[in-house]
N, C-alpha and C. Protein backbone atom coordinates (compact mmCIF):
# COMPACT_ATOMS: atom_id res chain seq x y z
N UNK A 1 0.84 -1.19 0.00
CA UNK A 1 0.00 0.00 0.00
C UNK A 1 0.88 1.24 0.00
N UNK A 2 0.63 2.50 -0.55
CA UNK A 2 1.51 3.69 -0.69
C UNK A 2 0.35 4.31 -0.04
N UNK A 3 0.94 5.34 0.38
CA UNK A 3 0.57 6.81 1.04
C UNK A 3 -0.33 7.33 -0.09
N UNK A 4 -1.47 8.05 0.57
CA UNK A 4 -2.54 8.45 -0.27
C UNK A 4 -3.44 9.32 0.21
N UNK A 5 -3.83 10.22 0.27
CA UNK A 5 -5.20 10.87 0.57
C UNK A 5 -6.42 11.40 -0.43
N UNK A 6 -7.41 10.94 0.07
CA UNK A 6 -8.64 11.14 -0.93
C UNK A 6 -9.96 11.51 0.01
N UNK A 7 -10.21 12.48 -0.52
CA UNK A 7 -11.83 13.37 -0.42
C UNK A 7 -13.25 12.63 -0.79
N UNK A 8 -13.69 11.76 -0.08
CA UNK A 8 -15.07 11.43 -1.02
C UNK A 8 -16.37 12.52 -0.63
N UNK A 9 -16.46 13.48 -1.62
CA UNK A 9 -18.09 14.39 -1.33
C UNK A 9 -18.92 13.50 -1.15
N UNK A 10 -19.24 12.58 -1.89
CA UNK A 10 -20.58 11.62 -2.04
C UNK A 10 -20.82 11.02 -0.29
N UNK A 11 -20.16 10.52 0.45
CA UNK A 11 -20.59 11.14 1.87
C UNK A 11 -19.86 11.59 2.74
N UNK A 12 -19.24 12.65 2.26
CA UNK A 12 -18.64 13.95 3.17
C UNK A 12 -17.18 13.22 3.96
N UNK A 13 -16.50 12.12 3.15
CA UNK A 13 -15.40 12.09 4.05
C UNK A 13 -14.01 12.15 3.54
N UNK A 14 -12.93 12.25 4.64
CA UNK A 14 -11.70 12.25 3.67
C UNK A 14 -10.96 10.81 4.62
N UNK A 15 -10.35 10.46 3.22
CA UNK A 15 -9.19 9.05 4.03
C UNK A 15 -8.43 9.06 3.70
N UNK A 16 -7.52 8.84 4.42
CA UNK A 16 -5.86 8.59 4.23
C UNK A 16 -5.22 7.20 4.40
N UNK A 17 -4.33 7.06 3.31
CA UNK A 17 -3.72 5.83 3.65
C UNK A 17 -2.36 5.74 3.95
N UNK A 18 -1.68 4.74 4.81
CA UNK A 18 -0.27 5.06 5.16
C UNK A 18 0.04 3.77 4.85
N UNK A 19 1.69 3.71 4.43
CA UNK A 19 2.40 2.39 3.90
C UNK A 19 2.21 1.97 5.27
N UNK A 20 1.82 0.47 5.27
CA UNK A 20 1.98 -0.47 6.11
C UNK A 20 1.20 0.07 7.82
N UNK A 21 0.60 1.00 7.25
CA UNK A 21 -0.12 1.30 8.81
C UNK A 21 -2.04 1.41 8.29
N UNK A 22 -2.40 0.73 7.12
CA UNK A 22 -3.82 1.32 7.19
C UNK A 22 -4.72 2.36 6.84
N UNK A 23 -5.69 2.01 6.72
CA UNK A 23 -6.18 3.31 6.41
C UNK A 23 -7.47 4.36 6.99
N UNK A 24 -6.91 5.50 6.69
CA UNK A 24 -7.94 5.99 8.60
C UNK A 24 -9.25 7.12 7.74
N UNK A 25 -10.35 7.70 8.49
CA UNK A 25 -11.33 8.26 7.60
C UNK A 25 -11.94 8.82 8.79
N UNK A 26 -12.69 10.16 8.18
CA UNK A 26 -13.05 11.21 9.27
C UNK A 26 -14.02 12.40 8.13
N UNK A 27 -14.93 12.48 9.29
CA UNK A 27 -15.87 13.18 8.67
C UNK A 27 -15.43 14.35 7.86
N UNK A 28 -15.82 15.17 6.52
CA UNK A 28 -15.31 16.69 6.53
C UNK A 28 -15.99 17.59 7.55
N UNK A 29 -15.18 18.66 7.67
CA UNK A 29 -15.78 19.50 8.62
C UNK A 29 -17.11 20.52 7.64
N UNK A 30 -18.06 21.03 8.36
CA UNK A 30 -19.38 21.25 7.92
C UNK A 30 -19.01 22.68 8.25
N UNK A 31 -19.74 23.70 7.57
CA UNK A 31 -19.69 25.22 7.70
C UNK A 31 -20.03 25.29 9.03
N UNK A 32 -19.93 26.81 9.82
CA UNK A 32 -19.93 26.97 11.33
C UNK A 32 -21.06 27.83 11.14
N UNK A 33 -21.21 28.41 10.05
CA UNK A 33 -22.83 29.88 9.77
C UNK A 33 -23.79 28.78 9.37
N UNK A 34 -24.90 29.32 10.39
CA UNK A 34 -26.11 28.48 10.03
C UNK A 34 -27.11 28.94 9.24
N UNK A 35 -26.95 30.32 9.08
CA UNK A 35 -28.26 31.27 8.16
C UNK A 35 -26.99 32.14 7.70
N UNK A 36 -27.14 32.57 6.37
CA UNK A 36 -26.53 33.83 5.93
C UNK A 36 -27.75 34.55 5.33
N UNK A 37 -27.79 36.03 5.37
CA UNK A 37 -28.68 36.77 4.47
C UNK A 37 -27.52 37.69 3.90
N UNK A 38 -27.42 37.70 2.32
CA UNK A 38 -26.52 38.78 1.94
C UNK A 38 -26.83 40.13 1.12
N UNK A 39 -26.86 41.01 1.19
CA UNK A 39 -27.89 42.05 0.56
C UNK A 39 -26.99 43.26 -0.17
N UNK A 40 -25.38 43.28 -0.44
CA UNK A 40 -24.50 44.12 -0.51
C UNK A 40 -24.14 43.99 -2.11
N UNK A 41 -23.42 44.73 -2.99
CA UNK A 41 -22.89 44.75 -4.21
C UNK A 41 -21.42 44.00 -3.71
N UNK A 42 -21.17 43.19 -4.66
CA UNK A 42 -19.97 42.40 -4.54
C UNK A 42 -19.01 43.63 -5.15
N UNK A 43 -18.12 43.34 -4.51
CA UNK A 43 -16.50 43.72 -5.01
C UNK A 43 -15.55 42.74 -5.26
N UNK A 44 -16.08 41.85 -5.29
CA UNK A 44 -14.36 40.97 -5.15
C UNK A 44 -15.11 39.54 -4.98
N UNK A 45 -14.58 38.62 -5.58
CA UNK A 45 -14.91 36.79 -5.41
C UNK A 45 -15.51 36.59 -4.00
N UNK A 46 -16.25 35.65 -4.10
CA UNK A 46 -16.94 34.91 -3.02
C UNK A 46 -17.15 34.21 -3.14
N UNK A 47 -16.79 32.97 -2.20
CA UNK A 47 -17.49 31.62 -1.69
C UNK A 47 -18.00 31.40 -0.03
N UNK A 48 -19.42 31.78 -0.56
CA UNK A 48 -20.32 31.52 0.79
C UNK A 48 -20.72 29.92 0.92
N UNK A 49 -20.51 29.77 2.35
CA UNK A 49 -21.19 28.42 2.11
C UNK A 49 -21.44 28.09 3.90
N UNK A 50 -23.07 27.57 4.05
CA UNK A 50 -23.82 27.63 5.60
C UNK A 50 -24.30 26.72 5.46
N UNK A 51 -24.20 26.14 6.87
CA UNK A 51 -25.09 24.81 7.18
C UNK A 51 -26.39 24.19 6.66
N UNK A 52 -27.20 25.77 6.71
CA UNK A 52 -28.88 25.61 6.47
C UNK A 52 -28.75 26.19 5.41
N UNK A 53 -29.23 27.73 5.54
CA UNK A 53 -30.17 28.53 4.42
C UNK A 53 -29.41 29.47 4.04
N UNK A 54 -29.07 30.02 2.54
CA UNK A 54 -28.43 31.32 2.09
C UNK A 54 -29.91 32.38 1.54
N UNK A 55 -30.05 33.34 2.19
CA UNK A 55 -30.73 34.14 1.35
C UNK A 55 -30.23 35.51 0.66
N UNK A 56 -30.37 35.78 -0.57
CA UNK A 56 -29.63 36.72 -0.93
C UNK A 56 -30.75 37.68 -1.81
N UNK A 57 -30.27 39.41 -1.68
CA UNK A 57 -30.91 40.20 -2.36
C UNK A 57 -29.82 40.67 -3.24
N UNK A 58 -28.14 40.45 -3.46
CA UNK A 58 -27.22 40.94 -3.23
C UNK A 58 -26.91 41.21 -5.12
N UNK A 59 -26.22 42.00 -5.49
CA UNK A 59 -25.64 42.16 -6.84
C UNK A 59 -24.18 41.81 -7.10
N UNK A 60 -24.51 41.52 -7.98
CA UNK A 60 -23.21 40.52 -8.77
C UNK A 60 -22.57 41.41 -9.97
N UNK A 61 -21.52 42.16 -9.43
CA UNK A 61 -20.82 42.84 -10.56
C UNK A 61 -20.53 42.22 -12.40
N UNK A 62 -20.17 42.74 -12.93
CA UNK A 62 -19.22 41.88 -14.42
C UNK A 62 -17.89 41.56 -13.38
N UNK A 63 -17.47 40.47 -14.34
CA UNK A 63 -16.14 40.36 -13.88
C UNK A 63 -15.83 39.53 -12.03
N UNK A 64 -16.90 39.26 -11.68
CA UNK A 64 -16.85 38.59 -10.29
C UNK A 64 -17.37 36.88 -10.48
N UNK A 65 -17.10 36.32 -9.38
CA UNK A 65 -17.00 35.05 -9.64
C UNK A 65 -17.93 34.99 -7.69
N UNK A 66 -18.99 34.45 -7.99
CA UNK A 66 -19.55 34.15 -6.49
C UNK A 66 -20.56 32.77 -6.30
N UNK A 67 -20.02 31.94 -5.72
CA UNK A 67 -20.21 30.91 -5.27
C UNK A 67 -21.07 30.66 -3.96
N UNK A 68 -22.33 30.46 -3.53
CA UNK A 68 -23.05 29.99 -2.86
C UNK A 68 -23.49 28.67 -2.71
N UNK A 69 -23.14 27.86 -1.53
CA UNK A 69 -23.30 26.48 -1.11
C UNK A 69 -24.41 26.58 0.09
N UNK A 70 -24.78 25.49 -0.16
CA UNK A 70 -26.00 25.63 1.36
C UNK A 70 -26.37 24.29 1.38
N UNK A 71 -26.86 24.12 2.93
CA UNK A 71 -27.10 22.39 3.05
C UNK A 71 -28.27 22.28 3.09
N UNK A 72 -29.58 23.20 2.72
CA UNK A 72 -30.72 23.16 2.66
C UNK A 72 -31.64 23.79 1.91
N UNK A 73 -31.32 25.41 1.51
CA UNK A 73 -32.04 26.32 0.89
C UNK A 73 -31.15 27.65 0.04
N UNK A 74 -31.22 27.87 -1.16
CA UNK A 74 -30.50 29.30 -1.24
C UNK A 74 -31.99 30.00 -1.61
N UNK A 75 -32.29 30.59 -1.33
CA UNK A 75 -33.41 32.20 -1.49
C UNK A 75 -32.81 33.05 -2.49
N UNK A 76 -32.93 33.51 -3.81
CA UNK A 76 -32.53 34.55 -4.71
C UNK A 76 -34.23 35.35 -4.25
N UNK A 77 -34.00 36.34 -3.80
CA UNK A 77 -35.37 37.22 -3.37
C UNK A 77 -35.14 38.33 -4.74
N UNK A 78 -36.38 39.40 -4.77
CA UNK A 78 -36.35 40.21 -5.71
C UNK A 78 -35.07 41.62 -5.69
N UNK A 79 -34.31 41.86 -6.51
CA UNK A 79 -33.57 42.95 -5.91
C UNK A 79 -31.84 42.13 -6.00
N UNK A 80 -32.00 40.81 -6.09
CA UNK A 80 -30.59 40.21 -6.44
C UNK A 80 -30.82 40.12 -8.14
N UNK A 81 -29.34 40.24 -8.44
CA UNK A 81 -29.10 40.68 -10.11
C UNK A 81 -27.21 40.14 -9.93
N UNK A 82 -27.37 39.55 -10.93
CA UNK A 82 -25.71 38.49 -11.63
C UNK A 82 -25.88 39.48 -12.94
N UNK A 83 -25.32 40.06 -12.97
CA UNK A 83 -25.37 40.94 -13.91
C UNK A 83 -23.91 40.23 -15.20
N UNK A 84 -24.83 40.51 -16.43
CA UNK A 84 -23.93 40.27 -17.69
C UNK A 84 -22.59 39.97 -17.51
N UNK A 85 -21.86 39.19 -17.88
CA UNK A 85 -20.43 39.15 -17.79
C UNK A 85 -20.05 38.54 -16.11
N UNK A 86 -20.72 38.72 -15.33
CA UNK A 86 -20.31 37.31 -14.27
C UNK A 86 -20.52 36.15 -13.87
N UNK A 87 -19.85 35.81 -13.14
CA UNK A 87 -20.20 34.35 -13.09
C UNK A 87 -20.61 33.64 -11.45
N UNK A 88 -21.98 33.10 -11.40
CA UNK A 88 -22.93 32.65 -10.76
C UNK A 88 -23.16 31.70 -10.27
N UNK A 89 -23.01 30.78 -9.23
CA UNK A 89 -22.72 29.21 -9.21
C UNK A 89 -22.96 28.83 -7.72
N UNK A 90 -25.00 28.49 -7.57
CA UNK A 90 -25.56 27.97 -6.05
C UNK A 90 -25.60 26.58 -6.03
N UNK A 91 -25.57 26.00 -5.20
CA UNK A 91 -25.59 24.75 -5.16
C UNK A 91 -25.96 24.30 -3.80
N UNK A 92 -26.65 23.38 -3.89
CA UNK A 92 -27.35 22.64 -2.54
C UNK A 92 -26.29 21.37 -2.41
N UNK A 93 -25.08 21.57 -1.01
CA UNK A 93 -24.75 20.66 -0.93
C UNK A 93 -24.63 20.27 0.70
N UNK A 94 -25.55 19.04 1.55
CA UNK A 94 -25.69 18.83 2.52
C UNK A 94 -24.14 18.32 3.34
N UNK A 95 -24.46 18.75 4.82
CA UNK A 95 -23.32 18.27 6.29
C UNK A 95 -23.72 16.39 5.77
N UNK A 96 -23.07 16.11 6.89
CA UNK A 96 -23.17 14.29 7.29
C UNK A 96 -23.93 14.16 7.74
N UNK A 97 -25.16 13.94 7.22
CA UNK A 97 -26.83 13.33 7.95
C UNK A 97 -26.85 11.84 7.53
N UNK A 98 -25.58 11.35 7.46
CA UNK A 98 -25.61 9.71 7.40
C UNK A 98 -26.93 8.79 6.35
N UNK A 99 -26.93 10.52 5.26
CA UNK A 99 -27.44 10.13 3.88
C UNK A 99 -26.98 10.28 2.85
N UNK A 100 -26.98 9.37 1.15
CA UNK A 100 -25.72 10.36 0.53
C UNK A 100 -26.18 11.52 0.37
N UNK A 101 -25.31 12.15 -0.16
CA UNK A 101 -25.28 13.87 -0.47
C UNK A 101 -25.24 14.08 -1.68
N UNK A 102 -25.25 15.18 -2.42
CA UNK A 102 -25.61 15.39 -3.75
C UNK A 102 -25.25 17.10 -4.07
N UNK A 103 -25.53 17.24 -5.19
CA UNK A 103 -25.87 18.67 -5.25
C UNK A 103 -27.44 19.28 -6.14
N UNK A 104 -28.05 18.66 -5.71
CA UNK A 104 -29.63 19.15 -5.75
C UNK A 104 -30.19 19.04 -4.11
N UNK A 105 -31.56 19.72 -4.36
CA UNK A 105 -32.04 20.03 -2.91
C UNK A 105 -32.80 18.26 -2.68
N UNK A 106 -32.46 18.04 -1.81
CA UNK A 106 -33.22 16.46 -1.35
C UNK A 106 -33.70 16.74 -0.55
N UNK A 107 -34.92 16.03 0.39
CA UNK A 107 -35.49 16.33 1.54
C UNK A 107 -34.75 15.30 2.80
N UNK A 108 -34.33 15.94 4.18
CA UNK A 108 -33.61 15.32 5.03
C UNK A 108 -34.92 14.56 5.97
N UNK A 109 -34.38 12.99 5.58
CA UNK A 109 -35.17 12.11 6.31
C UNK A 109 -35.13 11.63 7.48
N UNK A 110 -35.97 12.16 8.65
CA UNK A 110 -35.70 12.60 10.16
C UNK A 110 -36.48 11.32 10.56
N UNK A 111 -36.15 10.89 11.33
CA UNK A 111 -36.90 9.39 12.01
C UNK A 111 -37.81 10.01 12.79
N UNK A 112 -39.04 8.93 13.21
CA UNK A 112 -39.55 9.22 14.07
C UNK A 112 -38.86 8.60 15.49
N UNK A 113 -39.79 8.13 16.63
CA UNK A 113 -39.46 6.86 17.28
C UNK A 113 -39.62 5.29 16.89
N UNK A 114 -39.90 5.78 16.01
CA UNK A 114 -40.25 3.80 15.78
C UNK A 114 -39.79 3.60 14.47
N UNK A 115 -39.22 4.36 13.26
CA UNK A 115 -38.85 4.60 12.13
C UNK A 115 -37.30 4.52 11.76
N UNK A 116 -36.42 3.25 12.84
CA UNK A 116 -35.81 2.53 12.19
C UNK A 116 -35.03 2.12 11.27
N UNK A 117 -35.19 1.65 10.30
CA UNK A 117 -35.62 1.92 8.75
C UNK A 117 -34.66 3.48 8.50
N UNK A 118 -34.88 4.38 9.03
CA UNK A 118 -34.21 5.79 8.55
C UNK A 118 -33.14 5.90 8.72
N UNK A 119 -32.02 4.94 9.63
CA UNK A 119 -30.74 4.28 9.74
C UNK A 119 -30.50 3.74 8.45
N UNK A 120 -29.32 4.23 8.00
CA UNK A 120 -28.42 3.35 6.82
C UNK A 120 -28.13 1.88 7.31
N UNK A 121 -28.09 1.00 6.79
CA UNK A 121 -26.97 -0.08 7.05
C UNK A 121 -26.14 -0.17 7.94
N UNK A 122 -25.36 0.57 7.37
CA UNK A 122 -23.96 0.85 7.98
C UNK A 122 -23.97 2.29 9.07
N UNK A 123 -24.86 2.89 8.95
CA UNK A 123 -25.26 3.91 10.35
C UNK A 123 -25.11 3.38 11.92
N UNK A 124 -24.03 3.99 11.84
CA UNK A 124 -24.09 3.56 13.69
C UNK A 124 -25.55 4.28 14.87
N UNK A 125 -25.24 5.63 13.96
CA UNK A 125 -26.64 5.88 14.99
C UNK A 125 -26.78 7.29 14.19
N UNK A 126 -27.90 8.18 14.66
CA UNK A 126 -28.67 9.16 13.83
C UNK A 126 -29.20 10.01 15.20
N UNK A 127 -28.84 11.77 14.76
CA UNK A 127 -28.87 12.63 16.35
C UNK A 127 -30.27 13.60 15.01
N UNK A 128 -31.28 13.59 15.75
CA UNK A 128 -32.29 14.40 15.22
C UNK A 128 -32.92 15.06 16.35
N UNK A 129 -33.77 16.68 15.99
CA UNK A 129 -33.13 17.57 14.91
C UNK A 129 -31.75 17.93 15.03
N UNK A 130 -31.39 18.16 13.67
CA UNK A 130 -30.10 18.40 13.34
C UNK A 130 -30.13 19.63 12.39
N UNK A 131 -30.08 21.25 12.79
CA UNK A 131 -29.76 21.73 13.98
C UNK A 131 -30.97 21.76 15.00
N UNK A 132 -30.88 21.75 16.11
CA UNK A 132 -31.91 21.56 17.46
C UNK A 132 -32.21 23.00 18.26
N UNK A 133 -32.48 23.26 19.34
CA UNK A 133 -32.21 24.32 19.92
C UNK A 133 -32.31 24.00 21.61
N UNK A 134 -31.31 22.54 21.91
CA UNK A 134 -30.88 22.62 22.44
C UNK A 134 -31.48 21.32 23.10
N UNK A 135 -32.58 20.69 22.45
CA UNK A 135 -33.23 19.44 22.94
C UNK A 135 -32.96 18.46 21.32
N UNK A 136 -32.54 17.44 22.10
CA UNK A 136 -32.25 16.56 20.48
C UNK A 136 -32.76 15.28 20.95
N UNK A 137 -32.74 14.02 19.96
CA UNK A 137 -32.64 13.23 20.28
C UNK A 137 -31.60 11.83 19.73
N UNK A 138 -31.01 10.76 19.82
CA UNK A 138 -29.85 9.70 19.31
C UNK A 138 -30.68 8.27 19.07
N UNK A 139 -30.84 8.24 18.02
CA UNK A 139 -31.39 6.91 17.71
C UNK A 139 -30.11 5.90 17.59
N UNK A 140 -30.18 5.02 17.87
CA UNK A 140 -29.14 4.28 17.88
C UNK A 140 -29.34 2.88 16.86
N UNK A 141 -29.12 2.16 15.40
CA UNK A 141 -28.97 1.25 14.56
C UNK A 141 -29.09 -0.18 15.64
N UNK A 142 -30.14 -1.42 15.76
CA UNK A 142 -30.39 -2.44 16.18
C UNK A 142 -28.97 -3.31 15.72
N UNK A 143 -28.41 -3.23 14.78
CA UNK A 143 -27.32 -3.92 13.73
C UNK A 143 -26.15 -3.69 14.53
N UNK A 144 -25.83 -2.32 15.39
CA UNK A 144 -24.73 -2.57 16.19
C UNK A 144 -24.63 -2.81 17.95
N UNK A 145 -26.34 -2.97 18.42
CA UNK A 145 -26.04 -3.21 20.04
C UNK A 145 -26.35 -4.80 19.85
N UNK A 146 -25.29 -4.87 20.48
CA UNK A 146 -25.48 -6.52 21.23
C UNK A 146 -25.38 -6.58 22.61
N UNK A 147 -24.66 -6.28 23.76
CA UNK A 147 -24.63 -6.53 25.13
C UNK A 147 -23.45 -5.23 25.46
N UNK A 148 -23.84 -5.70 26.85
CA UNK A 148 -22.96 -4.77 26.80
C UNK A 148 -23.68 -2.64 27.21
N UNK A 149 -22.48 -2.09 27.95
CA UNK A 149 -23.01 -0.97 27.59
C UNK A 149 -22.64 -0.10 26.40
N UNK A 150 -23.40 1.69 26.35
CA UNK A 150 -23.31 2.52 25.68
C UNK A 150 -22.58 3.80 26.03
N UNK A 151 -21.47 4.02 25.57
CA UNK A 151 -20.41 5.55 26.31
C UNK A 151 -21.34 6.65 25.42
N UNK A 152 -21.75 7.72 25.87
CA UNK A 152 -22.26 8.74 24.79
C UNK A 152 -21.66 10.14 25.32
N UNK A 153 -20.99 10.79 24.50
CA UNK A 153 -20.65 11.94 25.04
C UNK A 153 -20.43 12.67 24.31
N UNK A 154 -20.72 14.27 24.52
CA UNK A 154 -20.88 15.48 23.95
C UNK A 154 -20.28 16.00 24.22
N UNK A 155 -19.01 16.78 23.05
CA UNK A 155 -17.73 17.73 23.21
C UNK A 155 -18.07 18.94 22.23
N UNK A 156 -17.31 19.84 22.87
CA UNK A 156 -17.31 21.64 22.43
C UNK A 156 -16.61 21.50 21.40
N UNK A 157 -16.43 22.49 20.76
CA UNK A 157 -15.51 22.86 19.71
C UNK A 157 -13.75 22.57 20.13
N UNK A 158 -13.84 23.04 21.69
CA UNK A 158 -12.54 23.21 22.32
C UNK A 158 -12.28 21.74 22.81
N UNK A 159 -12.85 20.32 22.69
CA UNK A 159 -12.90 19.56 23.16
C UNK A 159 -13.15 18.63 24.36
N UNK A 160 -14.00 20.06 25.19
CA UNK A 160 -14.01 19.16 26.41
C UNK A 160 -15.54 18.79 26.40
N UNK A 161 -15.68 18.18 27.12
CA UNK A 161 -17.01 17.23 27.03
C UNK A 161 -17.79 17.93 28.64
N UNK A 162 -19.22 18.30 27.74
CA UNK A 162 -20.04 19.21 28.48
C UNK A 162 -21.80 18.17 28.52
N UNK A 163 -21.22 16.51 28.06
CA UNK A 163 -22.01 15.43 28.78
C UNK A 163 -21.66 14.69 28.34
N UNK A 164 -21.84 13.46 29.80
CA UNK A 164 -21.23 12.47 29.55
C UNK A 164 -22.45 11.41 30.19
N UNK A 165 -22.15 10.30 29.75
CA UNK A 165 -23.56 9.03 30.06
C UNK A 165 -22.95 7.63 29.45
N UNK A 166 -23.92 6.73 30.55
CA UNK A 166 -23.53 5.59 29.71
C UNK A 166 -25.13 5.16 30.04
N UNK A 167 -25.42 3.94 28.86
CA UNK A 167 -26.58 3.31 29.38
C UNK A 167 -26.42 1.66 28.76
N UNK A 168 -26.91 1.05 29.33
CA UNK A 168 -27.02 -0.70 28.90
C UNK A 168 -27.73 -0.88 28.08
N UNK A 169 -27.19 -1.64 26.83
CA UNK A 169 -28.21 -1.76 25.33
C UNK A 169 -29.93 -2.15 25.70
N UNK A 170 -29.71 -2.74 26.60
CA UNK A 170 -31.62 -3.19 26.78
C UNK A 170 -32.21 -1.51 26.92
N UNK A 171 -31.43 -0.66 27.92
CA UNK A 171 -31.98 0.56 27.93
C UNK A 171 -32.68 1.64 26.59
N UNK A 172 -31.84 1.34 25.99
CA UNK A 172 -31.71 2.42 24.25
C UNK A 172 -32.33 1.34 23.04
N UNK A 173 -32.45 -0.09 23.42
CA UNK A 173 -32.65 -0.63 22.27
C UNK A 173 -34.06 -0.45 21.72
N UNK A 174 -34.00 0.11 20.58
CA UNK A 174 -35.52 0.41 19.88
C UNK A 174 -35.99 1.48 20.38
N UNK A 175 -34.93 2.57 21.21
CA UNK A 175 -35.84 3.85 21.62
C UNK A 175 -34.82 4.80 21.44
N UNK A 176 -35.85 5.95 21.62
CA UNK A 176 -33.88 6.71 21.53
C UNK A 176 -34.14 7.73 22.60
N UNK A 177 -32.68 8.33 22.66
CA UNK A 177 -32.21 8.61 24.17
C UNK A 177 -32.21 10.23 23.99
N UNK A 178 -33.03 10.74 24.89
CA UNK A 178 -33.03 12.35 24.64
C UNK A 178 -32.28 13.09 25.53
N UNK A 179 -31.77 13.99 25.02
CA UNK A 179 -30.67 15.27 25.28
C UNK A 179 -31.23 16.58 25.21
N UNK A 180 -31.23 17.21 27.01
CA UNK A 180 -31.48 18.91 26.53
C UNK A 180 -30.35 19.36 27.25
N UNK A 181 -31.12 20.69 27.34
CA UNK A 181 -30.45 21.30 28.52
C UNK A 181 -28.68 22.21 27.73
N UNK A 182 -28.23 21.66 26.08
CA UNK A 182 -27.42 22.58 25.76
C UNK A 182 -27.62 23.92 25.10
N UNK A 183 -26.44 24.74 25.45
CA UNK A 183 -26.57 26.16 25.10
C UNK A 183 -26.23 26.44 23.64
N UNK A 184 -26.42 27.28 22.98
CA UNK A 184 -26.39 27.59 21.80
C UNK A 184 -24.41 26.98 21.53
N UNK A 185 -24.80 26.77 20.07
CA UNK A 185 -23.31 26.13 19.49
C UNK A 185 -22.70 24.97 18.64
N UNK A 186 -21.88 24.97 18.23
CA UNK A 186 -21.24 23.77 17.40
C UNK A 186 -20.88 22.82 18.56
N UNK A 187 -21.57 21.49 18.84
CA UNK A 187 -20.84 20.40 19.27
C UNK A 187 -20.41 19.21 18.30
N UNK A 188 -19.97 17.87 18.85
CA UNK A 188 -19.95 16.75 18.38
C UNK A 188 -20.31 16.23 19.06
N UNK A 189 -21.25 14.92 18.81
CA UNK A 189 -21.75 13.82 19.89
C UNK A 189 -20.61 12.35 19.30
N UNK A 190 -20.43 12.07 20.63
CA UNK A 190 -19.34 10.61 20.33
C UNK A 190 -20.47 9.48 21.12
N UNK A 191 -20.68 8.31 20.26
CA UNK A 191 -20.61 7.27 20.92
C UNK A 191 -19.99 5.87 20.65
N UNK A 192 -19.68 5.33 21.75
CA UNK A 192 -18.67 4.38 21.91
C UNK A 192 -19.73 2.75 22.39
N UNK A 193 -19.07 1.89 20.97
CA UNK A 193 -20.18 0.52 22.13
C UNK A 193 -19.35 -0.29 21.42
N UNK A 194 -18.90 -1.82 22.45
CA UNK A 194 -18.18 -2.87 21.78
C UNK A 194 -17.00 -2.43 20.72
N UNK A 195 -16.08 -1.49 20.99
CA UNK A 195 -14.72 -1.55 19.96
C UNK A 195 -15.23 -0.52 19.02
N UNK A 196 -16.69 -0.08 19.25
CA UNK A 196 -17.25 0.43 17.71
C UNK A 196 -17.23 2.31 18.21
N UNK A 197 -16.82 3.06 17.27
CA UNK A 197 -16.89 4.55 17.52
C UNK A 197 -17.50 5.28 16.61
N UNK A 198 -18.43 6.49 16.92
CA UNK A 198 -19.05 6.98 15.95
C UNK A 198 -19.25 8.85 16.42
N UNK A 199 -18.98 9.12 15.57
CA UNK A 199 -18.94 11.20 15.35
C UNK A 199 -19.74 11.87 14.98
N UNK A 200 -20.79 12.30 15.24
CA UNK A 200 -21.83 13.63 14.02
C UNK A 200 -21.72 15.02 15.17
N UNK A 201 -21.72 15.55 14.39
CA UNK A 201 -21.69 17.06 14.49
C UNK A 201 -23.29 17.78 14.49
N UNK A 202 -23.50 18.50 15.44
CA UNK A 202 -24.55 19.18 15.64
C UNK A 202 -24.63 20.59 16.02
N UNK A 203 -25.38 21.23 15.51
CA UNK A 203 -25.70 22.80 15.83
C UNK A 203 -26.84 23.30 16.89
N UNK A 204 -26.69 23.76 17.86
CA UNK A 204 -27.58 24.03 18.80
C UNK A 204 -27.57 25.61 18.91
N UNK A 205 -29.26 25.98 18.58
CA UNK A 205 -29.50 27.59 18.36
C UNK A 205 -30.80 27.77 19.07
N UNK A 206 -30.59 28.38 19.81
CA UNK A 206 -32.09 28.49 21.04
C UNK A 206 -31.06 30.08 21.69
């Protein structure tokens, strides 16, 4: 095996490979702006790109190059103008909702409690809503509890962990485990069961 690194968009990850050590994979990191509204005359290139929604009234010089990404909605309202001679380029491209991703608008398929089924295969587990405002909930995939307990814990941007829990698979199996009580912000939720580890990223706005 030789040294290698590769980007897959199709679901948001990058992996690296090392001679004789394996190969390792990690989510991409997701924009930190959850709403942009932009309403100004461009001067100069742009690449916007937000979790949720871009809305724009904004003008697009000749000669500029502006790029809008969004993981849910772009808004062109009345009063935005790409005027002759520039160049224009929105695109709907979703975070890691442990669905593939694309660049058209898809609708994000949120489980209920009993809806299962809304786990991939290979999904270790699924944190809905995603962004929340501060009450969420962790469905957890039947395919990876067997015995045994569940480590679940929630870290800051800065890494320290602002909750921590464990519970025994009979507890979580077929239900899922609810979380309030956080303050506005970018976390990550980790959970740990049998050797197995898993990462999603969440936005909390309340």
């Amino acid at each position: 095996m030789r040294n290698a690194i590769e980007i897959n968009y199709k679901i948001n990850r990058i992996r690296v490979a090392t001679n004789g050590r394996g190969v390792w994979e990690h989510p991409l990191v997701c924009p930190e702006d959850i709403d942009r509204t932009e309403t100004a005359t461009y001067t100069s290139d742009q690449y916007l790109e937000v979790f949720n929604n871009i809305y724009s009234t904004a003008i697009i010089n000749p000669g500029l190059s502006i790029t809008y990404r969004a993981g849910n909605e772009i808004i062109l309202s009345d009063g935005f103008i790409a005027n002759e001679g520039s160049n224009f380029h929105a695109f709907i491209h979703p975070c890691d909702y442990g669905i593939p991703n694309s660049f058209r608008t898809a609708p994000l398929n949120i489980p209920s409690e009993n809806e299962n089924q809304a786990i991939t295969e290979n999904e270790f587990f699924k944190v809905y809503p995603n962004p929340n405002n501060g009450s969420f909930s962790i469905l957890f995939n039947e395919n990876f509890l067997y015995s045994g307990s569940i480590e679940i814990s929630i870290l800051d941007l800065a890494g320290r962990i602002v909750y921590s829990n464990s519970k025994e698979v009979h507890e979580i199996y077929d239900k899922p485990l609810t979380i309030s009580g956080l303050s506005s912000g970018v976390y990550f939720v980790s959970v740990k069961s049998q050797g197995k580890q898993g990462f999603q990223k969440i936005i909390v706005a309340n």
